[in-house]
C-alpha atoms as a PDB file:
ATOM      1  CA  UNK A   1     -24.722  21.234   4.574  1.00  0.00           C
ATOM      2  CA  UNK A   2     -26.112  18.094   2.583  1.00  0.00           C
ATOM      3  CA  UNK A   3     -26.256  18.112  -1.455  1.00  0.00           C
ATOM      4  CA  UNK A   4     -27.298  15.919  -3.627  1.00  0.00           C
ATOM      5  CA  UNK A   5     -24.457  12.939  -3.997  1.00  0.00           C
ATOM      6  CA  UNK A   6     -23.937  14.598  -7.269  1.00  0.00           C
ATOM      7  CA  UNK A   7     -23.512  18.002  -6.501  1.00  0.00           C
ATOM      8  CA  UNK A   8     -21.550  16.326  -3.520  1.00  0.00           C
ATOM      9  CA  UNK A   9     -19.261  14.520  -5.568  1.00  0.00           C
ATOM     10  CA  UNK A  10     -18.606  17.310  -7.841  1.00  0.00           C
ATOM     11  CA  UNK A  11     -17.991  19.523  -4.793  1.00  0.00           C
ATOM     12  CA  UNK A  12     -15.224  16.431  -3.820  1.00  0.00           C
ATOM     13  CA  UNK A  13     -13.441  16.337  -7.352  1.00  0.00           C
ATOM     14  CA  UNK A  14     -12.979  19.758  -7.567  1.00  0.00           C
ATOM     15  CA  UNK A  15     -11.232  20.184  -3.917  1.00  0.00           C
ATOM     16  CA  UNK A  16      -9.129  17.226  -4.791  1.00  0.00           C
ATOM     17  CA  UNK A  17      -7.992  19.528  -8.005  1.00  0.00           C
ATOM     18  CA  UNK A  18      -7.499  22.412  -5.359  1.00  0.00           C
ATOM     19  CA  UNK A  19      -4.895  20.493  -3.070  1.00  0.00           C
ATOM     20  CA  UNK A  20      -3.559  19.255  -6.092  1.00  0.00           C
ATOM     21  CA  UNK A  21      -2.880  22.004  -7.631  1.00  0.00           C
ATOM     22  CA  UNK A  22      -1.344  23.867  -4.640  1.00  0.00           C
ATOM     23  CA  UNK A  23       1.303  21.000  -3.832  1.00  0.00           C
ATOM     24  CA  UNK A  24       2.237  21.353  -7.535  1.00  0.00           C
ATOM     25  CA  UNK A  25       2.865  24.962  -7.643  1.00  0.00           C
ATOM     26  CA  UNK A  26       4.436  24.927  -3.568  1.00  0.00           C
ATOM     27  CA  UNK A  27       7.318  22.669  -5.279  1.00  0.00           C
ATOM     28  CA  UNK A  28       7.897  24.847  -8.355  1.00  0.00           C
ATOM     29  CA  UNK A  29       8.579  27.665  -5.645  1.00  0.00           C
ATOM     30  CA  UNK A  30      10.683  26.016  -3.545  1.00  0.00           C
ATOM     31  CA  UNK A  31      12.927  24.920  -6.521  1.00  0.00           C
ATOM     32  CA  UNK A  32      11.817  21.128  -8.035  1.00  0.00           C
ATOM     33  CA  UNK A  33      12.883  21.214 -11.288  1.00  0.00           C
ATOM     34  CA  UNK A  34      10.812  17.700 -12.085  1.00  0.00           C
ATOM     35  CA  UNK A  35       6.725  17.599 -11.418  1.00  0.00           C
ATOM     36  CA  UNK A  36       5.428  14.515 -11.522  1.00  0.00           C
ATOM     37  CA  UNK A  37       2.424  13.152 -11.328  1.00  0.00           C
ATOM     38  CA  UNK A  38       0.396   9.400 -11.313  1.00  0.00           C
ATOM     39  CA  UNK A  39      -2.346   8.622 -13.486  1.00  0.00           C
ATOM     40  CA  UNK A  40      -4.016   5.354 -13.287  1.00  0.00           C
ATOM     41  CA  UNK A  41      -6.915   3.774 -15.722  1.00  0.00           C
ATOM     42  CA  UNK A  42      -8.999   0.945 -15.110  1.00  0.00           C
ATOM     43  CA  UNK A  43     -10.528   1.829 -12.042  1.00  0.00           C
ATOM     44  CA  UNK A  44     -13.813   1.230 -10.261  1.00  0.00           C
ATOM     45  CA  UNK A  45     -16.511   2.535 -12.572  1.00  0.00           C
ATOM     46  CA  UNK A  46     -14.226   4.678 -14.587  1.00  0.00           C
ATOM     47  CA  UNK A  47     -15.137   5.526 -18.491  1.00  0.00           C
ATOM     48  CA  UNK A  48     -13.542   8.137 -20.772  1.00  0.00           C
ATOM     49  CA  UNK A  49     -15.216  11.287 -19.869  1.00  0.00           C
ATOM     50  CA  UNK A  50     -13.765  10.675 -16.075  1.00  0.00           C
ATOM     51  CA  UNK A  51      -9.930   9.291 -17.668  1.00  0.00           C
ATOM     52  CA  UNK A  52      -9.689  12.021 -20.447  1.00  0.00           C
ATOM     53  CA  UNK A  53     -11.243  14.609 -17.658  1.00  0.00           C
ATOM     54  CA  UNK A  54      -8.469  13.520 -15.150  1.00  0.00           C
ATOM     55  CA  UNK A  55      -6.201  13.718 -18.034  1.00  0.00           C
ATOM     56  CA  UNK A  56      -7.225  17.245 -19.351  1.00  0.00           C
ATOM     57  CA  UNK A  57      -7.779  18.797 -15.349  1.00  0.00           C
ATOM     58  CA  UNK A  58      -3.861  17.409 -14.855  1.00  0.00           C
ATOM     59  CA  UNK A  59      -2.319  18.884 -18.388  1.00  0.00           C
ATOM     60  CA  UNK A  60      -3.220  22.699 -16.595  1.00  0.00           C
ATOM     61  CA  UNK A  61      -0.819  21.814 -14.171  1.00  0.00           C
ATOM     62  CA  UNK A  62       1.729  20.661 -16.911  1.00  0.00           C
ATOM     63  CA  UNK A  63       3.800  18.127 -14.441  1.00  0.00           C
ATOM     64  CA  UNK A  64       7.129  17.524 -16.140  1.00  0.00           C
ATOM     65  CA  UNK A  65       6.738  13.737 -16.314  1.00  0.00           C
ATOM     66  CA  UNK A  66       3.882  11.468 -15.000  1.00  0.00           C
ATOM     67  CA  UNK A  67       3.296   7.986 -14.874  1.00  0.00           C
ATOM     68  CA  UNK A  68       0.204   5.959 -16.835  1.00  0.00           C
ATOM     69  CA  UNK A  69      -0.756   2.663 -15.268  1.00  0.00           C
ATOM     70  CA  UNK A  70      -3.285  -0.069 -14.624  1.00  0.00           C
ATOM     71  CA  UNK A  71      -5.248  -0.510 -11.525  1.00  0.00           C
ATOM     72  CA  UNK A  72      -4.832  -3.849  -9.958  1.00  0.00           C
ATOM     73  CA  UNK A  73      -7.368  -5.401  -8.139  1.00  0.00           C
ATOM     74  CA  UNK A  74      -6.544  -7.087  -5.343  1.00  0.00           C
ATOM     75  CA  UNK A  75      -8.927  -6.555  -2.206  1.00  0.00           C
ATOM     76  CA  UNK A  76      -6.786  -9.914  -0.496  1.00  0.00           C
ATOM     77  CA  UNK A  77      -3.734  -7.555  -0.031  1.00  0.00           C
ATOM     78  CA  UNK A  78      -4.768  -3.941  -0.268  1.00  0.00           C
ATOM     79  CA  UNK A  79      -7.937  -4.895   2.046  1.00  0.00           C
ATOM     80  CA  UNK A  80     -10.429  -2.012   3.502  1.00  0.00           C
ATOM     81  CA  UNK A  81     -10.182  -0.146   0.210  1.00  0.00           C
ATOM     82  CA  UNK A  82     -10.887  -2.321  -2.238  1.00  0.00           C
ATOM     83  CA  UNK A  83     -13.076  -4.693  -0.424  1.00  0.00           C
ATOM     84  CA  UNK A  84     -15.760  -2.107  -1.143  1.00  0.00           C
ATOM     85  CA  UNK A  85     -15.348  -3.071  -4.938  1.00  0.00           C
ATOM     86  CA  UNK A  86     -16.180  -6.732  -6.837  1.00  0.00           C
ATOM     87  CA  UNK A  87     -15.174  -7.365 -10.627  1.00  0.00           C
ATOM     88  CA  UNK A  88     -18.252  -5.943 -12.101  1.00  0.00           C
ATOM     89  CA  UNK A  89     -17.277  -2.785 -10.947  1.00  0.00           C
ATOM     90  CA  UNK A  90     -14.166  -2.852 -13.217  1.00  0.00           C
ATOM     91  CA  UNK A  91     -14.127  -1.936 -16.519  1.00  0.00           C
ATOM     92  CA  UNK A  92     -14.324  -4.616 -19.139  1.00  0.00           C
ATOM     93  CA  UNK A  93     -11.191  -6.043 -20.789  1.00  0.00           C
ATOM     94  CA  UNK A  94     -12.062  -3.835 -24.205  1.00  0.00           C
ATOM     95  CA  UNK A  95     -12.960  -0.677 -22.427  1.00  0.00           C
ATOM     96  CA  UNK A  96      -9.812  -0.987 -20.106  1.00  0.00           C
ATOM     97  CA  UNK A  97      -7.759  -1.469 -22.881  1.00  0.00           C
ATOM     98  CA  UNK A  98      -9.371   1.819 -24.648  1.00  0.00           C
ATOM     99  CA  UNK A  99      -8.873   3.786 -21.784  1.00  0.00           C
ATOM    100  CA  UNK A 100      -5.155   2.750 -22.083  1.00  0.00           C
ATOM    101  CA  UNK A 101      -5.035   3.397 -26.172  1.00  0.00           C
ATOM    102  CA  UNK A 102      -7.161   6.159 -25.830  1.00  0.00           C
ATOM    103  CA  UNK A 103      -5.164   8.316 -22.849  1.00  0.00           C
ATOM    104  CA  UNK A 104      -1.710   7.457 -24.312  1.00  0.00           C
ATOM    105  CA  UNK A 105      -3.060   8.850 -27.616  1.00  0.00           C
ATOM    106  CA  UNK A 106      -4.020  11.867 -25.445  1.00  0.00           C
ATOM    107  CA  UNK A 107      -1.109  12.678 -23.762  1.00  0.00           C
ATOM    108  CA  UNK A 108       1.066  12.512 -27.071  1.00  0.00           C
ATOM    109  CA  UNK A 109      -1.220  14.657 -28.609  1.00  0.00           C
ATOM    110  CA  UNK A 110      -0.696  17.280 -25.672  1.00  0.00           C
ATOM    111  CA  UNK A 111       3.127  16.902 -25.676  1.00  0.00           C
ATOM    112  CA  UNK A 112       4.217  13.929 -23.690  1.00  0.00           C
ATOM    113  CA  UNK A 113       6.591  11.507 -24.604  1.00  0.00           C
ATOM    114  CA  UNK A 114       6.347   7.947 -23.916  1.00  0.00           C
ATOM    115  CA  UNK A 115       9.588   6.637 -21.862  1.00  0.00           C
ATOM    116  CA  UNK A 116      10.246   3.275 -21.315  1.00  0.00           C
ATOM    117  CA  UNK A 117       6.572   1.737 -20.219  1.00  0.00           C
ATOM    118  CA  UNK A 118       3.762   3.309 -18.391  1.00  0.00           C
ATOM    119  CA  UNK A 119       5.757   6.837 -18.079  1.00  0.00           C
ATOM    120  CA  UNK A 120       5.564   9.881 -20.233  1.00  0.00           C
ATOM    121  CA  UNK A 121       7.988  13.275 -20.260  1.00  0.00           C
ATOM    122  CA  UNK A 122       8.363  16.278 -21.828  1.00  0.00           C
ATOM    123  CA  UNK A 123      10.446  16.817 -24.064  1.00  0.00           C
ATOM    124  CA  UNK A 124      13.157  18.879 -21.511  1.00  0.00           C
ATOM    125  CA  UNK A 125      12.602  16.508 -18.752  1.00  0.00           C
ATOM    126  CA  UNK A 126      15.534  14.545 -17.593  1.00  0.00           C
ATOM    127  CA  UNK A 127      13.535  11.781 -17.946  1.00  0.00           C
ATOM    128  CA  UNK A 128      13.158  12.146 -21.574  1.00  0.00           C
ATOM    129  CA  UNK A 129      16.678  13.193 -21.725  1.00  0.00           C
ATOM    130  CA  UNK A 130      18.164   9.999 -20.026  1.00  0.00           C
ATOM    131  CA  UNK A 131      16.118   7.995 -22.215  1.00  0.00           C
ATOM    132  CA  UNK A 132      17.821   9.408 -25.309  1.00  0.00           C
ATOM    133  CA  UNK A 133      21.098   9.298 -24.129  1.00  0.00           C
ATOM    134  CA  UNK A 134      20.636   5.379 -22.911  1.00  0.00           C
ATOM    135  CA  UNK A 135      20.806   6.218 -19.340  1.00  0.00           C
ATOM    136  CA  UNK A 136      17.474   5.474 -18.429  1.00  0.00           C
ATOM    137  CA  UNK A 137      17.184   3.052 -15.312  1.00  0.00           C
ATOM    138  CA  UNK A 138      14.521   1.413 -13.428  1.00  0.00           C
ATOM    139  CA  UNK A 139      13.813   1.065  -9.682  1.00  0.00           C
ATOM    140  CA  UNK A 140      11.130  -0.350  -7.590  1.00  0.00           C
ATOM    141  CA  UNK A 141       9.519   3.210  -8.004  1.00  0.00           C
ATOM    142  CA  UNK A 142       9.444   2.769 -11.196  1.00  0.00           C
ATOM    143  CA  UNK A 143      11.941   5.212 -13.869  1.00  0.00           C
ATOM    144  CA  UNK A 144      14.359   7.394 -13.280  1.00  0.00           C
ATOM    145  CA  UNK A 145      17.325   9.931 -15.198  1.00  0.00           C
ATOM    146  CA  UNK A 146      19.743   8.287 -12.255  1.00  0.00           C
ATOM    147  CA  UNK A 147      21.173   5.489 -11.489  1.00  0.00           C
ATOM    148  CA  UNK A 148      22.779   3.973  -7.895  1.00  0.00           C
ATOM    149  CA  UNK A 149      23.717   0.569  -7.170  1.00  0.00           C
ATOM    150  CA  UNK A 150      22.286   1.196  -2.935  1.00  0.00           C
ATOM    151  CA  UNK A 151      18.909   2.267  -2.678  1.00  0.00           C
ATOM    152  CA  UNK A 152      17.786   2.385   0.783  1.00  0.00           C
ATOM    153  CA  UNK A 153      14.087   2.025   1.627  1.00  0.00           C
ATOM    154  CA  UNK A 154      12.696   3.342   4.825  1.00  0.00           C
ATOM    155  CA  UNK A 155       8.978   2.956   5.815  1.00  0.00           C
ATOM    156  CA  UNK A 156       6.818   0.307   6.623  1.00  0.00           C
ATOM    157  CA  UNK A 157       6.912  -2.478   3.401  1.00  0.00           C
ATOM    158  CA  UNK A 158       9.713  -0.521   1.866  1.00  0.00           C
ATOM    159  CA  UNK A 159      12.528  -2.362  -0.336  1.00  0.00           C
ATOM    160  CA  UNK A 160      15.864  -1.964  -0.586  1.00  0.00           C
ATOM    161  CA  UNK A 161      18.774  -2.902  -3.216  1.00  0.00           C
ATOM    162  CA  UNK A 162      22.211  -2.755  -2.907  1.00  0.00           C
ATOM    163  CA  UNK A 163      21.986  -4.797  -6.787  1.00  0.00           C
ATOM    164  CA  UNK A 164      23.405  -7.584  -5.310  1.00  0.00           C
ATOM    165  CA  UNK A 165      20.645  -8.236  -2.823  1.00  0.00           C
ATOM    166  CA  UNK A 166      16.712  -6.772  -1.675  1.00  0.00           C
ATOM    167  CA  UNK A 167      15.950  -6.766   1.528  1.00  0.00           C
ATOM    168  CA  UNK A 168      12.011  -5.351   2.023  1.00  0.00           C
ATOM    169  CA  UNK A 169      10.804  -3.942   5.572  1.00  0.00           C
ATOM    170  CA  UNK A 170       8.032  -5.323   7.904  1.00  0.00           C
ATOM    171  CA  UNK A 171       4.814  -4.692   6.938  1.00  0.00           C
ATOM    172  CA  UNK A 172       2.904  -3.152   9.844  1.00  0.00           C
ATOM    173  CA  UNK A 173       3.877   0.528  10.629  1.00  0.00           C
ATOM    174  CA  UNK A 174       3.541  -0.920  14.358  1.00  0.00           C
ATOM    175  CA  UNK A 175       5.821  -3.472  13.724  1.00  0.00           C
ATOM    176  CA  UNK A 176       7.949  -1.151  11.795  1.00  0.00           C
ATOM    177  CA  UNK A 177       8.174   1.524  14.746  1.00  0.00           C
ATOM    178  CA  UNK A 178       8.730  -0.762  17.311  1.00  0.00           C
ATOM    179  CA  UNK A 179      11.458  -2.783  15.856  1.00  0.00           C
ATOM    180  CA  UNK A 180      13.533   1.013  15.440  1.00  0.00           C
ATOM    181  CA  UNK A 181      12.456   1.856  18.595  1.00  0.00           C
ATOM    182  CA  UNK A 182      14.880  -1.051  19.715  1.00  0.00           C
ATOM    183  CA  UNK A 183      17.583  -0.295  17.706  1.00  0.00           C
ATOM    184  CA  UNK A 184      16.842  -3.173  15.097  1.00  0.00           C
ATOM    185  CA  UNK A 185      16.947  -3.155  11.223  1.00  0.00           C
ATOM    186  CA  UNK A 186      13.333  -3.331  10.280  1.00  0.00           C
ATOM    187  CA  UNK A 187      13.912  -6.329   7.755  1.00  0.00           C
ATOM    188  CA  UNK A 188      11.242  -8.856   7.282  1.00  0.00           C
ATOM    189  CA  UNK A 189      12.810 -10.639   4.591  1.00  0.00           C
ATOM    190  CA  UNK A 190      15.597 -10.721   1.622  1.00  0.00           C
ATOM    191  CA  UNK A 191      17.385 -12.247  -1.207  1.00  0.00           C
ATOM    192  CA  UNK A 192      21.070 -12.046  -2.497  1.00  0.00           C
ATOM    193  CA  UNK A 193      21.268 -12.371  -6.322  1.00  0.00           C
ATOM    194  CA  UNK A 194      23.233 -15.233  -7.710  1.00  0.00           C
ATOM    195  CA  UNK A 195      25.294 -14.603 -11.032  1.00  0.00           C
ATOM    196  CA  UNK A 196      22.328 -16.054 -12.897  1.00  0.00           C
ATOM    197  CA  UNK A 197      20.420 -13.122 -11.296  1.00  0.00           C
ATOM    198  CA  UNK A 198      22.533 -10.743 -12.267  1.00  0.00           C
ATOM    199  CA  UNK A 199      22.545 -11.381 -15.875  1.00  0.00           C
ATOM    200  CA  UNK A 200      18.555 -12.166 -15.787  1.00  0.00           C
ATOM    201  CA  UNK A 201      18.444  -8.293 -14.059  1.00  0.00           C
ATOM    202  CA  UNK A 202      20.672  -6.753 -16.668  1.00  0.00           C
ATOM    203  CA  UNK A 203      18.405  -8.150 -19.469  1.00  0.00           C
ATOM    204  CA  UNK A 204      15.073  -7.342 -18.149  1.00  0.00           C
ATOM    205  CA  UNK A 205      16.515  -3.908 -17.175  1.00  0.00           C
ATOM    206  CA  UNK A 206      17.743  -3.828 -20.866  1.00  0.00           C
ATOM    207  CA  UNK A 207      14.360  -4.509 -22.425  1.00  0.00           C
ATOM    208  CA  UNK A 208      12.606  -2.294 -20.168  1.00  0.00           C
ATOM    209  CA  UNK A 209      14.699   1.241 -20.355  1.00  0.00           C
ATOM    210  CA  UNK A 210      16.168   0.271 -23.870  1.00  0.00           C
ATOM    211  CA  UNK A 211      13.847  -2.052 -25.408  1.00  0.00           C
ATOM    212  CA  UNK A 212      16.230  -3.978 -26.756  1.00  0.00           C
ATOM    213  CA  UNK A 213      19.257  -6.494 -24.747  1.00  0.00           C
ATOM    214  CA  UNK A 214      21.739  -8.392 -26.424  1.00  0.00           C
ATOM    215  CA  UNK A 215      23.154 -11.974 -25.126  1.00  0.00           C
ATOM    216  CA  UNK A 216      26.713 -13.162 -25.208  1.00  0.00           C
ATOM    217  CA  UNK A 217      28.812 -15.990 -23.582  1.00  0.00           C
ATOM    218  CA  UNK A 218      29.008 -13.951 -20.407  1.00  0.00           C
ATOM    219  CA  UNK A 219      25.631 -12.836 -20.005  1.00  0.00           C
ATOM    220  CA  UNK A 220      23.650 -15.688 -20.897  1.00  0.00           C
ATOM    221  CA  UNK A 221      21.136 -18.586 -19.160  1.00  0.00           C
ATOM    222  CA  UNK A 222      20.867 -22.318 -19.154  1.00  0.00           C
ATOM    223  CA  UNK A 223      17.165 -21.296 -20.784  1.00  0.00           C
ATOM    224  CA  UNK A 224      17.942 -18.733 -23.004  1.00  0.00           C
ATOM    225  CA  UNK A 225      16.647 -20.922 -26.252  1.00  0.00           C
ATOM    226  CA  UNK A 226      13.625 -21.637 -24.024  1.00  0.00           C
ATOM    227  CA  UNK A 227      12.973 -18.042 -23.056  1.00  0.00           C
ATOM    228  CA  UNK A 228      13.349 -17.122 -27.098  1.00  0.00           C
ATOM    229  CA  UNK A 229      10.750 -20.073 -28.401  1.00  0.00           C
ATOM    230  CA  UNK A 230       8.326 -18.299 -25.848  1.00  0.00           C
ATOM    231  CA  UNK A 231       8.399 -15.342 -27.741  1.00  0.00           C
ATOM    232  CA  UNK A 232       7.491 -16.987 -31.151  1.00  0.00           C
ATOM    233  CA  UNK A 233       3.863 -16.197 -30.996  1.00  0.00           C
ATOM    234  CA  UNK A 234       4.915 -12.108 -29.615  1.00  0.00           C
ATOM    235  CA  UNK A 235       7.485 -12.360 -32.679  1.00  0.00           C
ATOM    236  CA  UNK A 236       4.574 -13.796 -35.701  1.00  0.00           C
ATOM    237  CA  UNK A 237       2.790 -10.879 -34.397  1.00  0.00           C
ATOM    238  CA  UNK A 238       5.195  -7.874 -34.663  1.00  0.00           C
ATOM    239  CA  UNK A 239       5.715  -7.389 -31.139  1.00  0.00           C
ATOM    240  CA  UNK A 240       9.076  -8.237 -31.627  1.00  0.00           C
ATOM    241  CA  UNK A 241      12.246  -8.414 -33.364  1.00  0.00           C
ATOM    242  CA  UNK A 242      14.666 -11.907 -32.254  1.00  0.00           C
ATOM    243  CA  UNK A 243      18.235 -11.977 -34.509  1.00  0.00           C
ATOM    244  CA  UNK A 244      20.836 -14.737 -33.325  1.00  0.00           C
ATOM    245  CA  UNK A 245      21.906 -12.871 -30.107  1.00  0.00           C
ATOM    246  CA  UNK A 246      19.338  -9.437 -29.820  1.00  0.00           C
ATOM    247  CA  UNK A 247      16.239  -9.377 -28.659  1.00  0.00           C
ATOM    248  CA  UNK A 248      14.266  -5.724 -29.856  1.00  0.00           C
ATOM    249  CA  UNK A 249      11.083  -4.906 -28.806  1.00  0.00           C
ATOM    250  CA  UNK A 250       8.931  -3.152 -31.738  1.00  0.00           C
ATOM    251  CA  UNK A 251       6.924   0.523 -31.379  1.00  0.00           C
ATOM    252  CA  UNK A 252       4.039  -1.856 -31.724  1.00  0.00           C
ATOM    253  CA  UNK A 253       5.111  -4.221 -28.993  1.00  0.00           C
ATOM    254  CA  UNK A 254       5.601  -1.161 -26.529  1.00  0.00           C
ATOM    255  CA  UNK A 255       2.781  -1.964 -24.531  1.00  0.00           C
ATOM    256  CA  UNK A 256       3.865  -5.559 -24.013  1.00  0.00           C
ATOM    257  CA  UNK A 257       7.304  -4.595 -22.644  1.00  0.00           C
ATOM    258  CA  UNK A 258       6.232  -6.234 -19.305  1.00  0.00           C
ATOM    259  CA  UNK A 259       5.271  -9.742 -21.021  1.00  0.00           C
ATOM    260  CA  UNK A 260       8.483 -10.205 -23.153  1.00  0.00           C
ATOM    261  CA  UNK A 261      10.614  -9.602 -19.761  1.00  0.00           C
ATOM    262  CA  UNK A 262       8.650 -11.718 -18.028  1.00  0.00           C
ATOM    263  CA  UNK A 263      10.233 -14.565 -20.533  1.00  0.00           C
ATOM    264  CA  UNK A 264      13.357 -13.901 -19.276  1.00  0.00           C
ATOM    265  CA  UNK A 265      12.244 -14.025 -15.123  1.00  0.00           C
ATOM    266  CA  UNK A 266      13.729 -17.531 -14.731  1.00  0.00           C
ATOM    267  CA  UNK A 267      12.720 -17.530 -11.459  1.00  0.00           C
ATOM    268  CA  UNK A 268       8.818 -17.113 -11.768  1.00  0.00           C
ATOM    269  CA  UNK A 269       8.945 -19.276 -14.963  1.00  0.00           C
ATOM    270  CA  UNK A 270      10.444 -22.202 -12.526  1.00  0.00           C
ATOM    271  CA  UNK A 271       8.201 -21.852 -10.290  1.00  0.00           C
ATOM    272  CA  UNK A 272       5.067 -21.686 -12.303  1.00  0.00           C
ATOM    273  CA  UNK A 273       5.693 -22.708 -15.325  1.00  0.00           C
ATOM    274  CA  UNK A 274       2.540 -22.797 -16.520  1.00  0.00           C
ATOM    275  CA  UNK A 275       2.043 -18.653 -16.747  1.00  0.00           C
ATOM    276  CA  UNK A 276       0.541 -16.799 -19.636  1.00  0.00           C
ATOM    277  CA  UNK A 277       2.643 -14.811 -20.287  1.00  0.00           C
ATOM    278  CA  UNK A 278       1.069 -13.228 -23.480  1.00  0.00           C
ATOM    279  CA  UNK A 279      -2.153 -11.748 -21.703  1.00  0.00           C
ATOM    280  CA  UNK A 280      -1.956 -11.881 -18.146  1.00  0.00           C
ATOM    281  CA  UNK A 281      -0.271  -8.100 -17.270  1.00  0.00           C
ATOM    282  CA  UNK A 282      -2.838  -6.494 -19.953  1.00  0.00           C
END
């Protein structure tokens, strides 16, 4: 049958709230103790009403965590999808950043907790609870109450860690499929971390799960003063907090978590070191 586009797309919304809702409650009966779910603002033609309709459809499934973050456009990699899409289509720089403010304010106001950046818990999650007892790590995937030093990745594009190297997967699932088929590791490329890695990683891990890293004799960087004068203008406006050897990110600097790490990427900042660093992930 044929309804107005509409009625059509109403009829589409509300069957994506259906299987939604049915893989949520299949897991509580088979025994997952953490629901999550992903949220993401800033997308094609979305405003309020959809974001804080999304928002308010998902809190009647009450997921035990979820994760809050940005759309990225980029039709060069993702392709078919966002082709379809130009950057009129986004949401302005003022309204994305609303639908951010806005949503966040939301989901504290129904009982969420804000861990680390982009992720929210409740307050009985493990998420919430690692994050209180300091034992809140990051992975690729994003946050998580546990922590391993080998994470394998299987799948087509998928990355693994060991924490002293990465090693990410071809990225063609025929590629992928054919190179297990012979018996071969499906690598496509890698990196083994240098001791300058590892203390950069242990930082950026630092401001990320704790918001907060401390430098000593050990654990410090040929640019570590240079890193620090970057963060003058972040510091003038509140964002953060540098003594002689700490770095602390501020409640108000939350949402900036990814920009003062990025200081402290020595890598990216060699290679281009012209980057904004202030307003380019926001």
């Amino acid at each position: 049958q044929d309804y107005d586009p509409k009625v059509q797309k109403a009829i589409n919304r509300i069957q994506s709230y259906e299987k939604v809702k049915e893989v949520t409650e299949f897991a509580r009966e088979i025994g997952y103790r953490g629901i999550s779910h992903d949220l993401v603002f800033g997308l094609p033609h979305q405003n309020w009403e959809a974001m804080e309709n999304t928002i308010r459809k998902t809190m009647e499934l009450k997921p035990d965590r979820l994760a809050f973050y940005s759309y990225a456009h980029v039709p060069w990699v993702k392709g078919v999808g966002q082709r379809g899409f130009d950057e009129n289509d986004l949401p302005s720089g003022d309204e994305k950043r609303r639908l951010y403010e806005d949503g966040k304010k939301l989901l504290e106001d129904l009982g969420y907790i804000e861990v680390g950046m982009d992720h929210f818990s409740l307050a009985h999650d493990d998420l919430y609870q690692s994050m209180t007892q300091r034992k809140l790590h990051r992975n690729f995937m994003g946050y998580t109450s546990s922590k391993t030093q080998l994470m394998v990745g299987l799948g087509m594009s998928a990355i693994s860690d060991s924490w002293f190297a990465f090693a990410q997967n071809v990225k063609t699932v025929e590629e992928y499929q054919k190179m297990v088929a012979q018996g071969e590791i499906p690598v496509v490329k890698g990196h083994i971390l240098n001791q300058e890695d590892l203390a950069v990683r242990r930082h950026i891990l630092n401001l990320m799960c704790q918001l907060e890293t401390e430098f000593t004799e050990t654990n410090s960087f040929p640019e570590l003063q240079n890193s620090l004068e970057m963060l003058s203008e972040m510091q003038k406006d509140g964002l953060v907090e540098i003594f002689d050897a700490k770095v602390k990110i501020t409640e108000k600097g939350r949402a900036f978590t990814r920009n003062v790490a990025m200081v402290f990427d020595l890598r990216m900042m060699r290679n281009q070191p012209g980057t904004r660093i202030f307003s380019m992930t926001i």
